[in-house]
N, C-alpha and C. Protein backbone atom coordinates (compact mmCIF):
# COMPACT_ATOMS: atom_id res chain seq x y z
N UNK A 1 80.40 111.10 14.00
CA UNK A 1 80.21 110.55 12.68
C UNK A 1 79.08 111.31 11.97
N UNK A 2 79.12 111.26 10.47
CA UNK A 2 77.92 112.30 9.80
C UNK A 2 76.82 111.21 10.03
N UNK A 3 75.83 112.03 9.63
CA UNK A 3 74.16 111.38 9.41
C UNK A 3 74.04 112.03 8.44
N UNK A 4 73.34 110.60 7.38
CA UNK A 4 72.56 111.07 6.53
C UNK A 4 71.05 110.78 6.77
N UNK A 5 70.29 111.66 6.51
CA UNK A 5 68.58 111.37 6.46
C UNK A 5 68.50 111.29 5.37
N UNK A 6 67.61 110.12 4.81
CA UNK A 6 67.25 109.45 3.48
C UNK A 6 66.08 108.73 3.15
N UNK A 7 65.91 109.03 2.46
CA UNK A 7 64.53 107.85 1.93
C UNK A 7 65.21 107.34 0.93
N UNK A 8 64.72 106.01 1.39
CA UNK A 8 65.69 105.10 0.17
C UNK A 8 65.61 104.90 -1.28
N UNK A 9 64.06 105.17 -2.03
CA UNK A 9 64.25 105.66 -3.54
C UNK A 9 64.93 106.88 -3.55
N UNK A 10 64.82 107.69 -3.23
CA UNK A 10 65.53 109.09 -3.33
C UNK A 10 66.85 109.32 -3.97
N UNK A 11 66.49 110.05 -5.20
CA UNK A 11 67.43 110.25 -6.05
C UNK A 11 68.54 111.04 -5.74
N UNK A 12 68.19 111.97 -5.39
CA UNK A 12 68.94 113.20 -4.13
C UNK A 12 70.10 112.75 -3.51
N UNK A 13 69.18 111.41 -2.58
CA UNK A 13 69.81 110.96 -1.54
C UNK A 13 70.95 110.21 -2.03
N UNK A 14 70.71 109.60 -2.72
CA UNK A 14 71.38 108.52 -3.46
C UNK A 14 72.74 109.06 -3.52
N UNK A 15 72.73 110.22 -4.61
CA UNK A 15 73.97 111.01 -4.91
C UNK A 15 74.84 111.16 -3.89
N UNK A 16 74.14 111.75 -2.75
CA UNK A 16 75.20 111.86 -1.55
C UNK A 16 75.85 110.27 -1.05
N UNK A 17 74.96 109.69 -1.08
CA UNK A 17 75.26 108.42 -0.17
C UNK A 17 76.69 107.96 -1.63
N UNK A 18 76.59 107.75 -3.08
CA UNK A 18 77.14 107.44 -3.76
C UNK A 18 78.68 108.25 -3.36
N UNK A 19 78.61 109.35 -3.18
CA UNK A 19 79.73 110.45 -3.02
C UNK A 19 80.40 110.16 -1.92
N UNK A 20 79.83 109.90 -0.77
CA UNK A 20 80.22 109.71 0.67
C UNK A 20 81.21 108.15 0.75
N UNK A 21 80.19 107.40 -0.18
CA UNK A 21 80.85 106.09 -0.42
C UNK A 21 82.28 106.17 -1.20
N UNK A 22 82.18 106.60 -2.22
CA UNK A 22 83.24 107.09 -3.10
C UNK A 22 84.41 107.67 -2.04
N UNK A 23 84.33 108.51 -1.74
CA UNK A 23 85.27 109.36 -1.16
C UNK A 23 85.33 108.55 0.42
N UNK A 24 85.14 107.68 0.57
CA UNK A 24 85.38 106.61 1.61
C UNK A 24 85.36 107.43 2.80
N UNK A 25 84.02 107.50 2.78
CA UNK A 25 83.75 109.10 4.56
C UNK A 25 82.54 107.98 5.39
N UNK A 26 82.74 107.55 6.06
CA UNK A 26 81.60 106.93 6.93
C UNK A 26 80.67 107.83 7.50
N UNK A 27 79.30 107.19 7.59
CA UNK A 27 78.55 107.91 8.05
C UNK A 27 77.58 107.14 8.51
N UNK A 28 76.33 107.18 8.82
CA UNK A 28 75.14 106.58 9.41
C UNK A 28 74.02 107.07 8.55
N UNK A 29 73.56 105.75 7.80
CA UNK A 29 72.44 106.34 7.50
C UNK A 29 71.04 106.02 8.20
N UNK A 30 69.99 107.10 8.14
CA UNK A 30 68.40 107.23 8.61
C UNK A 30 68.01 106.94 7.64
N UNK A 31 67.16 106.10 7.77
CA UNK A 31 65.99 106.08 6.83
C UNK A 31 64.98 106.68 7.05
N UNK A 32 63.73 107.49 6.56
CA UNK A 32 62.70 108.25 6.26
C UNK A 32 61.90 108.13 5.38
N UNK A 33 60.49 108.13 5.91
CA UNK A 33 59.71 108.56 4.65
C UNK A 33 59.49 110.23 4.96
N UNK A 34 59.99 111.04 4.09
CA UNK A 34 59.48 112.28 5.00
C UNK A 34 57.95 112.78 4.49
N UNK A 35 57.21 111.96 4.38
CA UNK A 35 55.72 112.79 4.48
C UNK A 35 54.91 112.11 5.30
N UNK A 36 55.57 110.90 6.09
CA UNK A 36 54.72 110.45 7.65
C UNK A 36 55.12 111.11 8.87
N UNK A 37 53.52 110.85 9.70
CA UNK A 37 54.18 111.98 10.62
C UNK A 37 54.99 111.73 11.25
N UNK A 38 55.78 110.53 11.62
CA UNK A 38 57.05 110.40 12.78
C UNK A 38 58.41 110.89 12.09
N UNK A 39 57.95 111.54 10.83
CA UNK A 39 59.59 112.10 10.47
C UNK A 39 59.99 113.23 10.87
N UNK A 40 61.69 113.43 11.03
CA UNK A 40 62.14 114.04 12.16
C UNK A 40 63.43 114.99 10.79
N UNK A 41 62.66 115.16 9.73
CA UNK A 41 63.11 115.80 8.64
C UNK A 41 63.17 117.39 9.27
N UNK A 42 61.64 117.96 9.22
CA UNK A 42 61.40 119.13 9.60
C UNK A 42 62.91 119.54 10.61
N UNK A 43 63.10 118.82 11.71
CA UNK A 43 63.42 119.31 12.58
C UNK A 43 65.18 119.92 12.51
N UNK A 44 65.69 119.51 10.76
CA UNK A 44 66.84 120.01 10.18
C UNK A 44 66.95 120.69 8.91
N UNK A 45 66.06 120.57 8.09
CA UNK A 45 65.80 121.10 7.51
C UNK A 45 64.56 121.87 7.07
N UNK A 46 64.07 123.26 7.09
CA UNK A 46 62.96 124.23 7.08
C UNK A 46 62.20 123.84 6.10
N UNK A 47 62.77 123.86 4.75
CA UNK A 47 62.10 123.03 3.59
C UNK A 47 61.46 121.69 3.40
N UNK A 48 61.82 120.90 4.65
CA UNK A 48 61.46 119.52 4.91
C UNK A 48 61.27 118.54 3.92
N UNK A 49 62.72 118.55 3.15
CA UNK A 49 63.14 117.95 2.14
C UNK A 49 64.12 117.33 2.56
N UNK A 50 64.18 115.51 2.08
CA UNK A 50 65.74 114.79 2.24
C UNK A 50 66.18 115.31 0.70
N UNK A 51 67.68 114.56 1.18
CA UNK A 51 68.13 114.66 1.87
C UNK A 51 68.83 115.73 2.88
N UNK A 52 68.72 115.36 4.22
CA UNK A 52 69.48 116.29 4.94
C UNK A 52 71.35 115.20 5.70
N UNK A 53 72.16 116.24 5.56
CA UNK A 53 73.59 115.47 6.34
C UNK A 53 73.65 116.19 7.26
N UNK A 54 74.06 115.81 8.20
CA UNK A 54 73.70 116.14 9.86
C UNK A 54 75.23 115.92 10.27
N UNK A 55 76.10 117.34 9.87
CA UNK A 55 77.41 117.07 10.43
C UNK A 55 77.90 116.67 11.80
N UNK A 56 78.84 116.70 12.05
CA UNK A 56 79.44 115.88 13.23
C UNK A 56 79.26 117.17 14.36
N UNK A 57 79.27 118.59 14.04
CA UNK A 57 78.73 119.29 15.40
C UNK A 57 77.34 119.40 15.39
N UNK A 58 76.83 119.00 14.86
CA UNK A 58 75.42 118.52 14.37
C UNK A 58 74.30 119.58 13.89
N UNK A 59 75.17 120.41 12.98
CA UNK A 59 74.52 121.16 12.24
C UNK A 59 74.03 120.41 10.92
N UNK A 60 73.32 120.92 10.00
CA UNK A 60 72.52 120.34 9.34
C UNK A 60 72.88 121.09 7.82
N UNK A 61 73.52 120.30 6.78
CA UNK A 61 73.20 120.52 5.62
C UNK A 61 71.99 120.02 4.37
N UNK A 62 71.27 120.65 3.82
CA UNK A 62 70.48 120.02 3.01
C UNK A 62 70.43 120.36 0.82
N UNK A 63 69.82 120.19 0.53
CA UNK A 63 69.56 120.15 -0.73
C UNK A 63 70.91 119.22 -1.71
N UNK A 64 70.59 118.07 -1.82
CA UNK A 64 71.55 117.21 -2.67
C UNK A 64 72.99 117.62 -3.07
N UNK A 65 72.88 119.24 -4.10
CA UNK A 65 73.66 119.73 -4.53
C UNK A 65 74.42 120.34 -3.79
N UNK A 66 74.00 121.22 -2.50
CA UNK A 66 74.85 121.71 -1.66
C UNK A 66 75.55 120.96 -0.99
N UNK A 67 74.62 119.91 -0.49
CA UNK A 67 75.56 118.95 0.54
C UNK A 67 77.09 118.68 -0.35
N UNK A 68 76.62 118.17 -1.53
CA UNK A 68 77.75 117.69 -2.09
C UNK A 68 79.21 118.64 -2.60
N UNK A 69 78.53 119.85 -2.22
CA UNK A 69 79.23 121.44 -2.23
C UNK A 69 80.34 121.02 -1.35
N UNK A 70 79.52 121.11 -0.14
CA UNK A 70 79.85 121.11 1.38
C UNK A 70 81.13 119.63 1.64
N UNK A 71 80.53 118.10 1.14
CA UNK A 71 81.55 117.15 1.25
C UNK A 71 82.86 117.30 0.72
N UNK A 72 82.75 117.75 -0.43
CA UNK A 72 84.13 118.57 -1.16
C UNK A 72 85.24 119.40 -0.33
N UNK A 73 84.15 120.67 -0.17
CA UNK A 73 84.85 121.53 0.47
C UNK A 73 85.28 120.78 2.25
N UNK A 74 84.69 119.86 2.34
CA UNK A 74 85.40 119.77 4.23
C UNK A 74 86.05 118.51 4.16
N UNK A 75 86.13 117.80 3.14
CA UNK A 75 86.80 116.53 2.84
C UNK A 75 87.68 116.67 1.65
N UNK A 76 89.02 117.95 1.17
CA UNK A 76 89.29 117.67 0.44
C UNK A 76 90.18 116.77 0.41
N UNK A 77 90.93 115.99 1.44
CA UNK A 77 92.24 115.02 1.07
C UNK A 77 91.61 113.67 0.48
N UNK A 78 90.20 113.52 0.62
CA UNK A 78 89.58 112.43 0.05
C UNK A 78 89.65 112.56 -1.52
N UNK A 79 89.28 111.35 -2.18
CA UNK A 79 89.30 111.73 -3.33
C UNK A 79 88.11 112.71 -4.52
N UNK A 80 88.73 113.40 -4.65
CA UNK A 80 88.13 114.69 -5.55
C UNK A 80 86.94 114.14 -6.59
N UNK A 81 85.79 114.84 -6.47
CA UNK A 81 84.54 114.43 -6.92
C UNK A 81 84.24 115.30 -8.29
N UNK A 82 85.04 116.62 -8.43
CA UNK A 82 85.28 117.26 -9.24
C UNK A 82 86.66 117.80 -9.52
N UNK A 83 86.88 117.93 -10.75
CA UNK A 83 87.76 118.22 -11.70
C UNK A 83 88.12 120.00 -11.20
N UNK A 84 89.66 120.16 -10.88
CA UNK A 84 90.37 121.58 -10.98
C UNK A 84 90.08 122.24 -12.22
N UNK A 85 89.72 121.86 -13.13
CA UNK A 85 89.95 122.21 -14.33
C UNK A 85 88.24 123.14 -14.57
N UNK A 86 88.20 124.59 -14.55
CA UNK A 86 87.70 125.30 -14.49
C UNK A 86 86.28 124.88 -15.33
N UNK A 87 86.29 124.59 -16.62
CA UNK A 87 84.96 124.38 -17.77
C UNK A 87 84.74 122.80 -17.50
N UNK A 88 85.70 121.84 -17.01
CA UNK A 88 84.96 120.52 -16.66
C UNK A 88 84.29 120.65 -15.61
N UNK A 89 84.69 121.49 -14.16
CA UNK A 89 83.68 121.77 -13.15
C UNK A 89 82.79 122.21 -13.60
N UNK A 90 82.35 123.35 -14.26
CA UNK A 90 81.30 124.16 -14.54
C UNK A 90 80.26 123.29 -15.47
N UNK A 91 80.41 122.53 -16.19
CA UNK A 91 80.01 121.64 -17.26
C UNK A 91 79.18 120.23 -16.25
N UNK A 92 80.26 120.13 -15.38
CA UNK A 92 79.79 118.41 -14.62
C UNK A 92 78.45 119.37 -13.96
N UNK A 93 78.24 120.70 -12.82
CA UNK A 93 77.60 121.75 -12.32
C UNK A 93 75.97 121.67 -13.12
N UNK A 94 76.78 122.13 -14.75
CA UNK A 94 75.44 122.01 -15.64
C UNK A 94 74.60 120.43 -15.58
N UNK A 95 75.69 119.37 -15.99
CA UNK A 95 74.76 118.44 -15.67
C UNK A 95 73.87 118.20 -14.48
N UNK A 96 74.46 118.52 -13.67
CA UNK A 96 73.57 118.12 -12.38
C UNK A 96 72.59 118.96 -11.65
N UNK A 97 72.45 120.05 -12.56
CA UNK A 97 71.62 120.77 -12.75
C UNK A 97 70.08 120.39 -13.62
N UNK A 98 70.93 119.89 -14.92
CA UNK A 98 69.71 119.48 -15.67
C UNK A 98 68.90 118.27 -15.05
N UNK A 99 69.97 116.91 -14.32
CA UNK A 99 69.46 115.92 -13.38
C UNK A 99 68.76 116.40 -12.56
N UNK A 100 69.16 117.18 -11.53
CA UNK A 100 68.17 117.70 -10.66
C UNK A 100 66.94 118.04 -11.10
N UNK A 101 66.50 118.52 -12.51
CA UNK A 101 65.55 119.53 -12.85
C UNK A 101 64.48 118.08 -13.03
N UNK A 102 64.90 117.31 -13.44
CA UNK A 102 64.65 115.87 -13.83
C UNK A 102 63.91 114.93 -12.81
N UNK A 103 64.91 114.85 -11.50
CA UNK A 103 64.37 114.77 -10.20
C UNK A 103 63.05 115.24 -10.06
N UNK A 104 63.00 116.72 -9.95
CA UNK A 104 62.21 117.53 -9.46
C UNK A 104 60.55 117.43 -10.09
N UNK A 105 61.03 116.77 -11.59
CA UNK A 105 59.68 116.41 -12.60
C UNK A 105 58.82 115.11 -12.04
N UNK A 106 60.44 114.64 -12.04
CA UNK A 106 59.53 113.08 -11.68
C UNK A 106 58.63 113.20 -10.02
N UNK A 107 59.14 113.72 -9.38
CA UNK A 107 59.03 113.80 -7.90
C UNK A 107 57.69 114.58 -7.97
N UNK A 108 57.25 115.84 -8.65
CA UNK A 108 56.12 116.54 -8.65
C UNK A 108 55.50 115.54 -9.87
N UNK A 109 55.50 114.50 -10.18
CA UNK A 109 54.79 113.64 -11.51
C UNK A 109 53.94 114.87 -12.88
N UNK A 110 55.36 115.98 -13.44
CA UNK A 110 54.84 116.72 -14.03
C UNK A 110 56.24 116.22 -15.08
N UNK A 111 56.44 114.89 -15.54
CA UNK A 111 57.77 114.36 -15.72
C UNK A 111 57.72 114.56 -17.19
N UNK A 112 56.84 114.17 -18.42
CA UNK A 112 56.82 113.93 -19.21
C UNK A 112 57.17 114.26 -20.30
N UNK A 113 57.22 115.90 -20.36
CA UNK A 113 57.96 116.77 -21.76
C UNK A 113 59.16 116.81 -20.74
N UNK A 114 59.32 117.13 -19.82
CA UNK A 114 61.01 117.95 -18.97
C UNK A 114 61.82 116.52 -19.00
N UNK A 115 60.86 115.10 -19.13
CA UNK A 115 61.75 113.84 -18.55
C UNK A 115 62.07 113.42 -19.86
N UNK A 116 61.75 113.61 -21.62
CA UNK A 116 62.43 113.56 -22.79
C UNK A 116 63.14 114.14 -22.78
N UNK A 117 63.19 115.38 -22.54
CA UNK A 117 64.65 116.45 -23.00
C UNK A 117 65.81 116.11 -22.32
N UNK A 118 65.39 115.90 -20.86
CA UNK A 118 66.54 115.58 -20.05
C UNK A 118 66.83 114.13 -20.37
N UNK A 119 66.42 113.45 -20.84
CA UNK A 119 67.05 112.29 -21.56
C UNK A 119 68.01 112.54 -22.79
N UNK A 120 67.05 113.39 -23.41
CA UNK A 120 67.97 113.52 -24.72
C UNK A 120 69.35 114.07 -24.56
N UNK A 121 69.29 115.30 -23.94
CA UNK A 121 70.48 115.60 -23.46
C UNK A 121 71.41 114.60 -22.44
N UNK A 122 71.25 114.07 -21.90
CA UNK A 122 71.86 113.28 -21.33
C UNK A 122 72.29 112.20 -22.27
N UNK A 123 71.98 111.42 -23.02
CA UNK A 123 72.16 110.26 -24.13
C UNK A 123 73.33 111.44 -25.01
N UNK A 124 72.99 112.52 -25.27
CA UNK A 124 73.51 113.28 -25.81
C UNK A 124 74.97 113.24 -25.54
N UNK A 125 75.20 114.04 -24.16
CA UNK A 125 76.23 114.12 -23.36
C UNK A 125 77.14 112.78 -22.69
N UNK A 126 76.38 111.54 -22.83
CA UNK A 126 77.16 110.44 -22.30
C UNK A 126 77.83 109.67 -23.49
N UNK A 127 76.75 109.58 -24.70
CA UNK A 127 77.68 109.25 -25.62
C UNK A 127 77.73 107.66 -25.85
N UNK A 128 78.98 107.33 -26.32
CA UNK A 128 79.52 105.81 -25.79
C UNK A 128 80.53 105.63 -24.88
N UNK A 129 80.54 106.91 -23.97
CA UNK A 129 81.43 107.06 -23.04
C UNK A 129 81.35 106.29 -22.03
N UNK A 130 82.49 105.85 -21.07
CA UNK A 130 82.29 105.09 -20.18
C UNK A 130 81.87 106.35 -18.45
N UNK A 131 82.33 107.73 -18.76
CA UNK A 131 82.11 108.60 -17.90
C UNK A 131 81.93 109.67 -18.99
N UNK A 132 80.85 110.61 -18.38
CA UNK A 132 80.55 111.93 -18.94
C UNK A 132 81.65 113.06 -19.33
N UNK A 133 82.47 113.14 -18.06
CA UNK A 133 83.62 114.27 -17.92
C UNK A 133 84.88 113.47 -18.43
N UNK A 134 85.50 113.96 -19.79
CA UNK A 134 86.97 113.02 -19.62
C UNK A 134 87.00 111.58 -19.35
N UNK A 135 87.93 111.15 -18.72
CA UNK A 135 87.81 109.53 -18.37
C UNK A 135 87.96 109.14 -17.09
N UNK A 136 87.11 110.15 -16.31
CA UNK A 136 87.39 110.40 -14.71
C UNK A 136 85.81 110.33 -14.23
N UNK A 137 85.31 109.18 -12.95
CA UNK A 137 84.13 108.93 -13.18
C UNK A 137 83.77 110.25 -11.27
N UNK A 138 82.51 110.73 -11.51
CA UNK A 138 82.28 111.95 -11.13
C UNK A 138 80.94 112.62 -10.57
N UNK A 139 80.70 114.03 -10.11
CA UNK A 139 79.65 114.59 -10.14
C UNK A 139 78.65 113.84 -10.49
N UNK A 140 78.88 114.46 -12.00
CA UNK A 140 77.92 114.10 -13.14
C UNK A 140 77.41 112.99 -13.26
N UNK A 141 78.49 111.57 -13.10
CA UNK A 141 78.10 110.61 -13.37
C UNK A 141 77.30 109.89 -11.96
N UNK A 142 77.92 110.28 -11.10
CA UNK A 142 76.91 109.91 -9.80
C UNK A 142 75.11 110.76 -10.20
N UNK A 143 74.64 111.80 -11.01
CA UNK A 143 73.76 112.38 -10.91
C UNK A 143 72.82 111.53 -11.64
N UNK A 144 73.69 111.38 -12.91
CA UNK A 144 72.93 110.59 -14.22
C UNK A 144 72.22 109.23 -13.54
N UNK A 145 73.52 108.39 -12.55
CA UNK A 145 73.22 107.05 -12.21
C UNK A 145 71.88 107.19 -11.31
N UNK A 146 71.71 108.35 -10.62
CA UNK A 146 70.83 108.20 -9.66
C UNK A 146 69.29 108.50 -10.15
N UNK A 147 69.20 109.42 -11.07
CA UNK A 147 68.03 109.59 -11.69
C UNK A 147 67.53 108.45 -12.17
N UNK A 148 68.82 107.87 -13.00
CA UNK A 148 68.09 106.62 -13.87
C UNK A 148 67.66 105.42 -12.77
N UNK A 149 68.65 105.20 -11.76
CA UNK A 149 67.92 104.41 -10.66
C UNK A 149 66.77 104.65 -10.19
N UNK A 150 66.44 106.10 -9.65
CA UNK A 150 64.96 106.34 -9.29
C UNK A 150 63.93 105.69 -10.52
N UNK A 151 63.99 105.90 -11.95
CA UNK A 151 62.97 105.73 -13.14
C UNK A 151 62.66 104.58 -12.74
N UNK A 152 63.74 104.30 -12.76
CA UNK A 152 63.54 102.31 -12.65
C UNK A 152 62.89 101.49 -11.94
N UNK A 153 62.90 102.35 -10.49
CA UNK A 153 62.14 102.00 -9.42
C UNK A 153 60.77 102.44 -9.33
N UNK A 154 60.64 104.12 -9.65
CA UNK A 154 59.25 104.48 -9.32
C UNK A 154 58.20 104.41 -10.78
N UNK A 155 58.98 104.44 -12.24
CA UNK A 155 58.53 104.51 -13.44
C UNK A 155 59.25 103.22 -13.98
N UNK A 156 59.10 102.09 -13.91
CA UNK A 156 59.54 101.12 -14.11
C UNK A 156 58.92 100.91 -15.93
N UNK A 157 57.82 101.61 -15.60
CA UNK A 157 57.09 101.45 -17.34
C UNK A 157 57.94 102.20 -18.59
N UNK A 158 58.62 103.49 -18.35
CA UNK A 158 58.99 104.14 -18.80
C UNK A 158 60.47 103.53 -19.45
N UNK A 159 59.80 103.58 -21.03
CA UNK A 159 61.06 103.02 -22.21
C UNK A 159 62.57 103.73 -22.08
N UNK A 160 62.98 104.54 -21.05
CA UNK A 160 64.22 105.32 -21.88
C UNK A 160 65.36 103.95 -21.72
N UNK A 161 65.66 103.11 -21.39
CA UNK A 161 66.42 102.18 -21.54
C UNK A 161 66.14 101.61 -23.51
N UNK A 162 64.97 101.72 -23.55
CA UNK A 162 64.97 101.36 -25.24
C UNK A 162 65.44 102.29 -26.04
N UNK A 163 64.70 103.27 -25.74
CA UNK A 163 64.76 104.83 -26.54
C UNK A 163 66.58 105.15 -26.35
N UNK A 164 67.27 104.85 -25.13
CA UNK A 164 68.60 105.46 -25.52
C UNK A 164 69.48 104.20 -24.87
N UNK A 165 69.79 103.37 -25.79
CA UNK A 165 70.46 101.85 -25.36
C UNK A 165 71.76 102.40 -25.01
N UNK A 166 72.77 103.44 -25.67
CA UNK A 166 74.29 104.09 -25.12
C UNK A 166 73.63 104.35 -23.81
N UNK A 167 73.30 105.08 -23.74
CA UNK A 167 72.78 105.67 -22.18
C UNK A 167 72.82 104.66 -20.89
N UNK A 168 71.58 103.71 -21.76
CA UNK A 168 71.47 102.20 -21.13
C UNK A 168 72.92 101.75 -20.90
N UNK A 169 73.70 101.67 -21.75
CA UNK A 169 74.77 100.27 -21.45
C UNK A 169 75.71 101.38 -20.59
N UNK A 170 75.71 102.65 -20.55
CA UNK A 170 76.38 103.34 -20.19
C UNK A 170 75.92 103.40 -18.30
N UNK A 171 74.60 103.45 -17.37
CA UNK A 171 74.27 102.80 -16.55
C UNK A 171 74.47 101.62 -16.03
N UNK A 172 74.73 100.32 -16.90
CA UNK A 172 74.63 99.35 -16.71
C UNK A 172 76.13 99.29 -15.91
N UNK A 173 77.27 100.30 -16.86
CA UNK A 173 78.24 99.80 -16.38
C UNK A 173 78.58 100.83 -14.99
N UNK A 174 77.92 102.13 -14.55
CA UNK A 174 78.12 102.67 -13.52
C UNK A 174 77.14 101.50 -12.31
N UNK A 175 76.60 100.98 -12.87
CA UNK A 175 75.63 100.17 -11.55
C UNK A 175 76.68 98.90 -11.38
N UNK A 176 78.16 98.81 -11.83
CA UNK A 176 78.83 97.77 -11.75
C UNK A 176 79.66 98.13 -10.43
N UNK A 177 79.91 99.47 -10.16
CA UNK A 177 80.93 100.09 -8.84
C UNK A 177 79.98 99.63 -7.61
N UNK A 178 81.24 99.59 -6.34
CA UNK A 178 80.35 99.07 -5.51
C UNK A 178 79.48 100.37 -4.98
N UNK A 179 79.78 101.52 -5.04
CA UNK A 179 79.17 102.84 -4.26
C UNK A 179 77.65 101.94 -4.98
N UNK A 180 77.49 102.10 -5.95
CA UNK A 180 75.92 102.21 -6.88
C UNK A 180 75.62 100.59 -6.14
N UNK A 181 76.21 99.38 -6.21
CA UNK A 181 75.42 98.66 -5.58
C UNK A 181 74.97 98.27 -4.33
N UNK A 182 76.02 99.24 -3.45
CA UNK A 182 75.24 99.50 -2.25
C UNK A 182 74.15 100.38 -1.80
N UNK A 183 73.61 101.36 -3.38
CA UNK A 183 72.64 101.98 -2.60
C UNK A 183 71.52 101.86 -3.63
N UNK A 184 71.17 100.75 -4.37
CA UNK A 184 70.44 100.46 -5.35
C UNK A 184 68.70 100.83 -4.47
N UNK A 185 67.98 101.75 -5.16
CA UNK A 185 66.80 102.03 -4.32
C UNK A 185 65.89 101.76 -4.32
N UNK A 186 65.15 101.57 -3.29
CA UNK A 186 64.20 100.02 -2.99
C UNK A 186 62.92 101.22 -2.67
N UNK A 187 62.06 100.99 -3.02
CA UNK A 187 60.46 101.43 -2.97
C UNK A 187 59.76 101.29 -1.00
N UNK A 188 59.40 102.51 -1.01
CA UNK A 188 59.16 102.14 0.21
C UNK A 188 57.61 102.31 0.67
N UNK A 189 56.69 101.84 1.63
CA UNK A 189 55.54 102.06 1.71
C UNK A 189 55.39 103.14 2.31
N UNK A 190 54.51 103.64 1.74
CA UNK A 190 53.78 105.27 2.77
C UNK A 190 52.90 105.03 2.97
N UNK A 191 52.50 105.37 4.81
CA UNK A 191 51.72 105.03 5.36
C UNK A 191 50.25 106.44 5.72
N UNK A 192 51.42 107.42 5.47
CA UNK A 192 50.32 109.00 5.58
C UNK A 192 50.48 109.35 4.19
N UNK A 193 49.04 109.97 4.16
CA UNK A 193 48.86 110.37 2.62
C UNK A 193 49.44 111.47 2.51
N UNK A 194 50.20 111.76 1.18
CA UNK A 194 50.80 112.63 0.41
C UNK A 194 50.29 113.93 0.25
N UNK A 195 50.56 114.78 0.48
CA UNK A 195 49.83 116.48 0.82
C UNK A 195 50.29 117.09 -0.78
């Protein structure tokens, strides 16, 4: 069976676990904080970053986006997470690109000009849509849901639910699938200080 290593705010993580759920692939999840010392992150991934998926010969995939490369490509009879259609792949790619970049702000707390734009664009791109891509829910929309779950949890102060209410109602209704309410992310204590 796969392993996922996770910390449970983890936006990253989220995505996979959302995808894995989606595409109905069982797996096991770890929980982690990976900056205490009993985490056993290092020991699969060099970068010592979750998430890592810990395939079934128990090699080790990591970085959010690849993994989700990787579930695609070794699970295709499951259901398809991206679109055949050449400029909707490449487009859902861009979004979760700009999410990631978003991630990466909030996570280094250097969030504040990179975490407007990537709002704007995103409010931009979702629209009053019920999914980003077409009318096929996706990539993209697993990326968007997970960022905005992390805000919520670790920046709970932070208005973009006011500032972009489409956006908002447009979350509200991806946090209605069961993938998103099984992995709604819960704050966890750290016990070793942060390097």
């Amino acid at each position: 069976m796969l392993q996922l290593i996770s910390a449970t705010p983890s936006p990253y993580a989220r995505k996979v676990r959302i995808v894995l759920a989606e595409k109905g692939i069982p797996f096991e999840l770890l929980t982690e904080v990976p900056w205490d010392s009993t985490t056993k992150t290092p020991l699969y991934n060099p970068l010592e970053k979750l998430p890592v998926l810990i395939l079934e010969d128990g090699s080790a995939v990591y970085e959010s986006h690849y993994i989700l490369e990787c579930i695609e490509a070794k699970f295709p009879m499951t259901t398809p997470m991206l679109t055949a259609e050449t400029d909707e792949k490449l487009f859902a790619k861009k979004v979760e690109v700009v999410v990631d970049g978003m991630c990466d702000a909030l996570v280094l707390l250097f969030f504040e000009k990179q975490l407007d734009g990537g709002f704007k664009a995103l409010a931009e791109w979702v629209g009053k849509k019920q999914f980003i891509i077409g009318d096929k829910f996706g990539h993209a929309d697993v990326a968007v849901g997970s960022v905005c779950g992390y805000i919520d949890v670790r920046f709970s102060e932070y208005p973009w639910r006011k500032n972009y209410p489409d956006l908002a109602k447009y979350i509200d209704g991806l946090n209605e699938r069961e993938s998103f309410k099984e992995t709604v992310p819960v704050p966890q204590k750290i016990t070793d200080k942060i390097v």
